[in-house]
Protein backbone atom coordinates (compact mmCIF):
# COMPACT_ATOMS: atom_id res chain seq x y z
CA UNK A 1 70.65 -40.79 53.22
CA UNK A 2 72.18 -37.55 54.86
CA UNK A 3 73.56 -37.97 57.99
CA UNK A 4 75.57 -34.52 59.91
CA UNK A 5 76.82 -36.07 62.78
CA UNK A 6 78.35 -33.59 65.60
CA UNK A 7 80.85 -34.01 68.09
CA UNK A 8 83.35 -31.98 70.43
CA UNK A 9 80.48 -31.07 72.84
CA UNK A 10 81.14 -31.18 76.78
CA UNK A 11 81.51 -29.23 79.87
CA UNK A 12 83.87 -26.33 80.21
CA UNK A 13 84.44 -23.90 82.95
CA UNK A 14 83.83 -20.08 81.91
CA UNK A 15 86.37 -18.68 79.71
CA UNK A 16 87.50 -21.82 78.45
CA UNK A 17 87.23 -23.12 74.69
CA UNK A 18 86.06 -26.16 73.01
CA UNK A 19 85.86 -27.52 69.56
CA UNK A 20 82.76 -28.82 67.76
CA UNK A 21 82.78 -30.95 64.52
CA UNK A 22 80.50 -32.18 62.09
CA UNK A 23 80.91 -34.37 59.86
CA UNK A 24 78.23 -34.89 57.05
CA UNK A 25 77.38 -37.63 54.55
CA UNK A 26 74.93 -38.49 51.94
CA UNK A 27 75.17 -34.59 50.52
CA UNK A 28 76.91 -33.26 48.14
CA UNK A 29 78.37 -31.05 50.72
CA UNK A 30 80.04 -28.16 49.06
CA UNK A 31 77.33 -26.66 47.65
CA UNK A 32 75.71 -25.92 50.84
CA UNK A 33 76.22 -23.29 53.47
CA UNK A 34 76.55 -24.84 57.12
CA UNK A 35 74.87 -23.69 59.80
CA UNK A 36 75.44 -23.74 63.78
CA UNK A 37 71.94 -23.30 65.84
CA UNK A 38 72.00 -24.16 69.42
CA UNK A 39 69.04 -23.86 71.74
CA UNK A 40 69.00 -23.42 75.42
CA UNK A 41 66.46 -25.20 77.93
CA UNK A 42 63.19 -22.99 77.56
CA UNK A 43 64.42 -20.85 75.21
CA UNK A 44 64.37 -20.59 71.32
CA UNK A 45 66.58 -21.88 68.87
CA UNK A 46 68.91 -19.77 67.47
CA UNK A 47 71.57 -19.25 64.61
CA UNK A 48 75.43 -19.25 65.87
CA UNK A 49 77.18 -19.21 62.60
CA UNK A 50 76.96 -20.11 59.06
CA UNK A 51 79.23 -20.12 56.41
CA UNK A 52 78.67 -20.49 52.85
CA UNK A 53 80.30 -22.45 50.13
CA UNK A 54 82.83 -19.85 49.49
CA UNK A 55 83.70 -19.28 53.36
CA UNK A 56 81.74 -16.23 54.22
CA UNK A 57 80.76 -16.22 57.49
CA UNK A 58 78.07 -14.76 59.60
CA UNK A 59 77.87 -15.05 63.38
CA UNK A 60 75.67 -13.60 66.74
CA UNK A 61 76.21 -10.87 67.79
CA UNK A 62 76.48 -12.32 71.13
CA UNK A 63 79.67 -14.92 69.96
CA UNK A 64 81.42 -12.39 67.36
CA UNK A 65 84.82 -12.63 68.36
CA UNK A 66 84.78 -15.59 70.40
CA UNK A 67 83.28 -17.75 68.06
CA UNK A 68 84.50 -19.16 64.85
CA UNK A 69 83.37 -21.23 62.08
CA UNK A 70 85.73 -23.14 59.45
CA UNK A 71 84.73 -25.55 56.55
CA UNK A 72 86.90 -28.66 54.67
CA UNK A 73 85.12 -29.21 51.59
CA UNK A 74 87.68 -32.02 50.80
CA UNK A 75 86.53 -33.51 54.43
CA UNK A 76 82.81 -32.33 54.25
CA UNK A 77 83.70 -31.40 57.57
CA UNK A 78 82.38 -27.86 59.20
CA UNK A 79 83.71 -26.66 63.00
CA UNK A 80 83.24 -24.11 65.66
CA UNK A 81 85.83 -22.88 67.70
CA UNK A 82 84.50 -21.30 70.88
CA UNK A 83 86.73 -19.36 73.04
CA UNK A 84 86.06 -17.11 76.11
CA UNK A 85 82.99 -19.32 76.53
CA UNK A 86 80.43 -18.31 79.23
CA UNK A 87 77.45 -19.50 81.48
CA UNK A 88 74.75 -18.18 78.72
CA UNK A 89 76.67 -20.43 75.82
CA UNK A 90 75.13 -23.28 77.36
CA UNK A 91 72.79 -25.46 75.06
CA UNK A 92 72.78 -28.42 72.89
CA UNK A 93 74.86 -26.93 69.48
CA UNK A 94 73.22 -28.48 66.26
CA UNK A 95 74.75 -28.59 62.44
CA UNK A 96 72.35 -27.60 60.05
CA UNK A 97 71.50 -27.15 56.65
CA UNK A 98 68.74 -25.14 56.73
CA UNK A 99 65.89 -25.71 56.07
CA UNK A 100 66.28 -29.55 55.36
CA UNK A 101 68.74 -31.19 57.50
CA UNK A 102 69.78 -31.29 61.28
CA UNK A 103 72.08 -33.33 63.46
CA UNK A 104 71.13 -34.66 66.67
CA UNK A 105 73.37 -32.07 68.61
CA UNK A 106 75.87 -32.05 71.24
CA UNK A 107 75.73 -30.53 74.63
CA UNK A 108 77.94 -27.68 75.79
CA UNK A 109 77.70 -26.98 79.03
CA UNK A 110 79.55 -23.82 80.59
CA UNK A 111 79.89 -24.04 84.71
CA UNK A 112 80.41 -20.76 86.54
């Protein structure tokens, strides 16, 4: 059974940082490239970051430089650092592998 379990979510005032992890099971996880979505109340879900088995990344345009993603194969681990974080970063951050597998998410919530 795959399980991506996140964590490191929480509230941070604007221009702070925090840390998410996920940790996944069940997968052969190197193969795969890792995604961060998030989605914000009444708005669409959309893609963070990804990285792909042999690191490249990809990121918003609206968290480049701010945002990034690292993977530990050995750990099947994948994490976001988010720095300079603001108001509109708010939403519940999800691991993915798209298209098949999700986490439940964590909540980031940025206070002005």
């Amino acid at each position: 059974q795959v399980q991506l379990v996140e964590s490191g979510g929480g509230l941070v005032q604007t221009g702070g940082s925090l840390r998410l992890s996920c940790g996944a099971s069940g997968i052969n996880f190197g193969i795969y490239t890792m995604v961060w979505d998030r989605q914000a109340p009444g708005k669409r879900r959309e893609l963070v970051a990804s990285i792909t088995r042999s690191g490249t990344t990809n990121y918003a345009n609206s968290v480049k430089g701010r945002f990034t993603i690292t993977r530990d194969n050995a750990k099947n681990t994948v994490s976001l650092q988010m720095n300079s974080l603001k108001p509109e970063d708010t939403a519940v951050y999800y691991c993915t592998i798209p298209p098949y597998y999700w986490g439940r998410g964590t909540q980031v919530t940025v206070s002005s």
